[in-house]
C-alpha atoms as a PDB file:
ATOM      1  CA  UNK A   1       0.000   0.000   0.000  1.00  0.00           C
ATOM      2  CA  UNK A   2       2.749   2.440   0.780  1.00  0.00           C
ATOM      3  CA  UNK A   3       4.194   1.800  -2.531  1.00  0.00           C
ATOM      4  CA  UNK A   4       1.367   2.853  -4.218  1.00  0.00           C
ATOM      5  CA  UNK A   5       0.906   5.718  -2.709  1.00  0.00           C
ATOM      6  CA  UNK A   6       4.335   6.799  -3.096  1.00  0.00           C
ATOM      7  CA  UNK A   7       4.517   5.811  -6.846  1.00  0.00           C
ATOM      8  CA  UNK A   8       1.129   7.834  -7.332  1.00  0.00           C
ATOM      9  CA  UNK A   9       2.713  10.687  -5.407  1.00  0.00           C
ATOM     10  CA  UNK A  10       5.687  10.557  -7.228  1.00  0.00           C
ATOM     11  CA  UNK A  11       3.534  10.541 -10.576  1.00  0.00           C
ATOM     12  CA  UNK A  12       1.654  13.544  -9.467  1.00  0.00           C
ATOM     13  CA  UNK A  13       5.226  15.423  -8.472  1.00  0.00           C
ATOM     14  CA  UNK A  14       6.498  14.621 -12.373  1.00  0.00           C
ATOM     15  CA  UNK A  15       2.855  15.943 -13.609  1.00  0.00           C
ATOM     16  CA  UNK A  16       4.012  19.398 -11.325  1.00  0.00           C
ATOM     17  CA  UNK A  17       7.295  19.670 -13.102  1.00  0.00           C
ATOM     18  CA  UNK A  18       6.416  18.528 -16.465  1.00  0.00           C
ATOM     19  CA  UNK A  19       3.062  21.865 -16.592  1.00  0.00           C
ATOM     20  CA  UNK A  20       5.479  24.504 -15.138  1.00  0.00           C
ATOM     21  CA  UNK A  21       7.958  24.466 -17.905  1.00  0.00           C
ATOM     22  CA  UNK A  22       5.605  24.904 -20.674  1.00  0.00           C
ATOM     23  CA  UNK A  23       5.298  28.748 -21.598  1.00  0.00           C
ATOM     24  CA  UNK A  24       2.205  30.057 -23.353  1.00  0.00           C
ATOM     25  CA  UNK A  25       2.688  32.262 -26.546  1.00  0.00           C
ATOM     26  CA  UNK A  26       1.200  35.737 -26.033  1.00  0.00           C
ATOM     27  CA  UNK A  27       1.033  38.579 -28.488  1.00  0.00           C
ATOM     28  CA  UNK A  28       0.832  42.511 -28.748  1.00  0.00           C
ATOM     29  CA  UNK A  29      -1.954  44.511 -30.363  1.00  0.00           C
ATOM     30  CA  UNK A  30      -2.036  48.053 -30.622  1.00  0.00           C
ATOM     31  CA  UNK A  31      -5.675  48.980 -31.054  1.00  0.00           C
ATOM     32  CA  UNK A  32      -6.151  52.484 -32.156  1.00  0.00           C
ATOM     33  CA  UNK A  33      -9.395  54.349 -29.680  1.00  0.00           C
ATOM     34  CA  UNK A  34      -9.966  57.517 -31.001  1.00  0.00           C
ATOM     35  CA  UNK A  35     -12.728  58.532 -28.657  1.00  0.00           C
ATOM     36  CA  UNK A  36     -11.102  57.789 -25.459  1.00  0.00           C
ATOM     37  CA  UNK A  37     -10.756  60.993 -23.525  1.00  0.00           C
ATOM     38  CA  UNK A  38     -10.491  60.148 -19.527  1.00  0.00           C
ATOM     39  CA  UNK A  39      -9.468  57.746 -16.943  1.00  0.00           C
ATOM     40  CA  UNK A  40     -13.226  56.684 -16.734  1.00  0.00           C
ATOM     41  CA  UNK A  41     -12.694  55.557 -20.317  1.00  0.00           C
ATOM     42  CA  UNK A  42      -9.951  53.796 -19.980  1.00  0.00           C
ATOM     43  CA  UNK A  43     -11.405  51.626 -17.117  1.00  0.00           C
ATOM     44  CA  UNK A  44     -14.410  50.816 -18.943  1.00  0.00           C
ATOM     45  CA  UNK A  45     -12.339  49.879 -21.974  1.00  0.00           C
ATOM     46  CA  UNK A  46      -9.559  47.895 -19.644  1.00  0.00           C
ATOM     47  CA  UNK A  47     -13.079  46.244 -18.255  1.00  0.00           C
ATOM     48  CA  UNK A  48     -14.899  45.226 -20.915  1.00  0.00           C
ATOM     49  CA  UNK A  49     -11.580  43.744 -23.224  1.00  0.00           C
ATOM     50  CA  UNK A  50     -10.162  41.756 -19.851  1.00  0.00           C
ATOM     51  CA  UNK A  51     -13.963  39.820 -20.043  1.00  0.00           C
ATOM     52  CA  UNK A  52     -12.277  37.975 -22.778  1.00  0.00           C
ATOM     53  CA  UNK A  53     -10.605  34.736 -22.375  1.00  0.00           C
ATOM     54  CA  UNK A  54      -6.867  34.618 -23.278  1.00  0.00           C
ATOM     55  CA  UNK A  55      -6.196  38.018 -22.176  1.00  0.00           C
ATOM     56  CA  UNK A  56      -3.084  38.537 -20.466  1.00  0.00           C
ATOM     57  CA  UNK A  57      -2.789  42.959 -19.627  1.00  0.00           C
ATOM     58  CA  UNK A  58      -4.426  45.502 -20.891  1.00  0.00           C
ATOM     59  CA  UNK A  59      -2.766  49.107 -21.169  1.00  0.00           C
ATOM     60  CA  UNK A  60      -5.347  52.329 -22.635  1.00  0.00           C
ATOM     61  CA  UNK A  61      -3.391  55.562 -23.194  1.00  0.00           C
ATOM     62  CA  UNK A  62      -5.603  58.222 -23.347  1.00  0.00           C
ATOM     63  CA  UNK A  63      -2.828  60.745 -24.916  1.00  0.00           C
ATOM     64  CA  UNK A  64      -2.324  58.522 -27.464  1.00  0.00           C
ATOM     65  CA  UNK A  65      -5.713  57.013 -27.844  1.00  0.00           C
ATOM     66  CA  UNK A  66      -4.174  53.551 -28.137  1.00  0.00           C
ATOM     67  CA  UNK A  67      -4.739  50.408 -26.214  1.00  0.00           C
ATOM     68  CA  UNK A  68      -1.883  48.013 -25.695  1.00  0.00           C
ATOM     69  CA  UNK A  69      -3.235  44.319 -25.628  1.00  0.00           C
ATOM     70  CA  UNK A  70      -0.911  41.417 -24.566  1.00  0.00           C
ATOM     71  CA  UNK A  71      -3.175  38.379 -25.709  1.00  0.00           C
ATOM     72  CA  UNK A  72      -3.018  34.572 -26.287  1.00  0.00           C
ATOM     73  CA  UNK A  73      -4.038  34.848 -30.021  1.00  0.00           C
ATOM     74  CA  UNK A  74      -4.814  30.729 -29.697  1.00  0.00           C
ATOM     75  CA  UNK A  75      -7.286  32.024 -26.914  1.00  0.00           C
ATOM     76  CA  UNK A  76      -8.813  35.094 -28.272  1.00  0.00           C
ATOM     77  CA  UNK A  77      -8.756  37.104 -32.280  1.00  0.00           C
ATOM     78  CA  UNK A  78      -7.801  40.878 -32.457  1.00  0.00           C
ATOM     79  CA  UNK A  79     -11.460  41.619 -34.072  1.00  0.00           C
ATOM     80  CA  UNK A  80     -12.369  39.856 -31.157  1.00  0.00           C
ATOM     81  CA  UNK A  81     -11.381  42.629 -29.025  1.00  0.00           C
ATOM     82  CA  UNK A  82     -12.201  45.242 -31.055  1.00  0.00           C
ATOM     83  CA  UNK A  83     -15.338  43.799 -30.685  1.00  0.00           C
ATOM     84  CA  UNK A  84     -15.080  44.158 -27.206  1.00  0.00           C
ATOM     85  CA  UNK A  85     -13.883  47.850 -27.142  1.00  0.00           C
ATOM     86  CA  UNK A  86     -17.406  48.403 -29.503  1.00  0.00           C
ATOM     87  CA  UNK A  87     -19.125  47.113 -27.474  1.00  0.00           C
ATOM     88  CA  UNK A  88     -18.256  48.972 -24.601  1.00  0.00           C
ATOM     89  CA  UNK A  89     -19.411  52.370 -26.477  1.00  0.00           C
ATOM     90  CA  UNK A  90     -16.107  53.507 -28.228  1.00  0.00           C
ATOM     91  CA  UNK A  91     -14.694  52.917 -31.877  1.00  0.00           C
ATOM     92  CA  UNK A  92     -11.741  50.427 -32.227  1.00  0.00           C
ATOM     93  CA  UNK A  93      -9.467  50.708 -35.388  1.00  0.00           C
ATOM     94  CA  UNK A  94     -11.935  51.041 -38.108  1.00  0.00           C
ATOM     95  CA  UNK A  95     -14.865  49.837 -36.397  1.00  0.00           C
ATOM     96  CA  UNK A  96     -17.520  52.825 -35.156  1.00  0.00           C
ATOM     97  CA  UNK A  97     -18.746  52.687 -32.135  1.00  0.00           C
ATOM     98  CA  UNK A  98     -22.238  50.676 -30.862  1.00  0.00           C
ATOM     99  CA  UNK A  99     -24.535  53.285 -30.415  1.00  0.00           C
ATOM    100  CA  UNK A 100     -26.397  52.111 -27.369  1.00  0.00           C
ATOM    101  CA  UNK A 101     -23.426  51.645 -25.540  1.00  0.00           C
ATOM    102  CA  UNK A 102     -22.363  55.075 -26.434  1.00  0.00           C
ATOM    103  CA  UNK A 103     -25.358  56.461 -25.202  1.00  0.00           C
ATOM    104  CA  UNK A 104     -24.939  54.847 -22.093  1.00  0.00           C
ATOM    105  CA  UNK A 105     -21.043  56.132 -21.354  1.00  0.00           C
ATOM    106  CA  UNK A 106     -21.064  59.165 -18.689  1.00  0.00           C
ATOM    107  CA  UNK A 107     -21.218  62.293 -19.965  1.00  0.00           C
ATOM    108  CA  UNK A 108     -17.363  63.206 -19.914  1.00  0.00           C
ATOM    109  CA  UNK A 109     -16.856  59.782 -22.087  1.00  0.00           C
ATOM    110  CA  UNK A 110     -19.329  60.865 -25.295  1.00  0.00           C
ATOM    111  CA  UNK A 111     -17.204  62.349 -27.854  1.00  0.00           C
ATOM    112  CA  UNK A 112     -18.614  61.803 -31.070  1.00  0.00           C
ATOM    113  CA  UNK A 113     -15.493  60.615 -33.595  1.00  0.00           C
ATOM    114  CA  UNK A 114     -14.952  63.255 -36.032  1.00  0.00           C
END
């Protein structure tokens, strides 16, 4: 009985070892929000894009208007979250934003895209 035990504990300790060493692939996307103006926006834009599965960080500049998106790309598709970002109430890339959402952003978050 002991053996057992030990041979399943040793199995178990090699099964540890073995799912540490792998490393998952992640990517960089630089997703271009034109209407983000405030902090406010950049929370609800981190917020809504970290729902996703396979997202690793999510970084919203609003001087730049750009999010940085580390990302599993096996996990999760860039249009995926621009998607996301649309969703939310602000335009990603080329993609306007959803007008519902937009309505529902606080006041100092609704600038209209020019």
């Amino acid at each position: 009985m002991k053996k057992m035990l030990y041979s399943i504990a040793y199995f178990v300790s090699v099964l540890v070892v073995m799912s540490c060493g792998k490393e998952v692939k992640t990517e960089k996307a630089i997703v271009k929000i034109p209407t983000s103006i405030c902090g406010e926006c950049a929370n609800t834009i981190k917020t809504a894009v970290m729902k996703l599965d396979g997202i690793k960080n999510v970084d919203v500049n609003t001087d730049t208007k750009l999010a940085m998106i580390e990302f599993i790309p096996a996990s999760v598709k860039v249009s995926e979250i621009e998607d996301a970002i649309v969703m939310s109430g602000y335009g990603a890339n080329d993609k306007a934003a959803n007008k519902e959402a937009f309505e529902k952003l606080p006041d100092c978050c609704r600038k209209e895209e020019k």
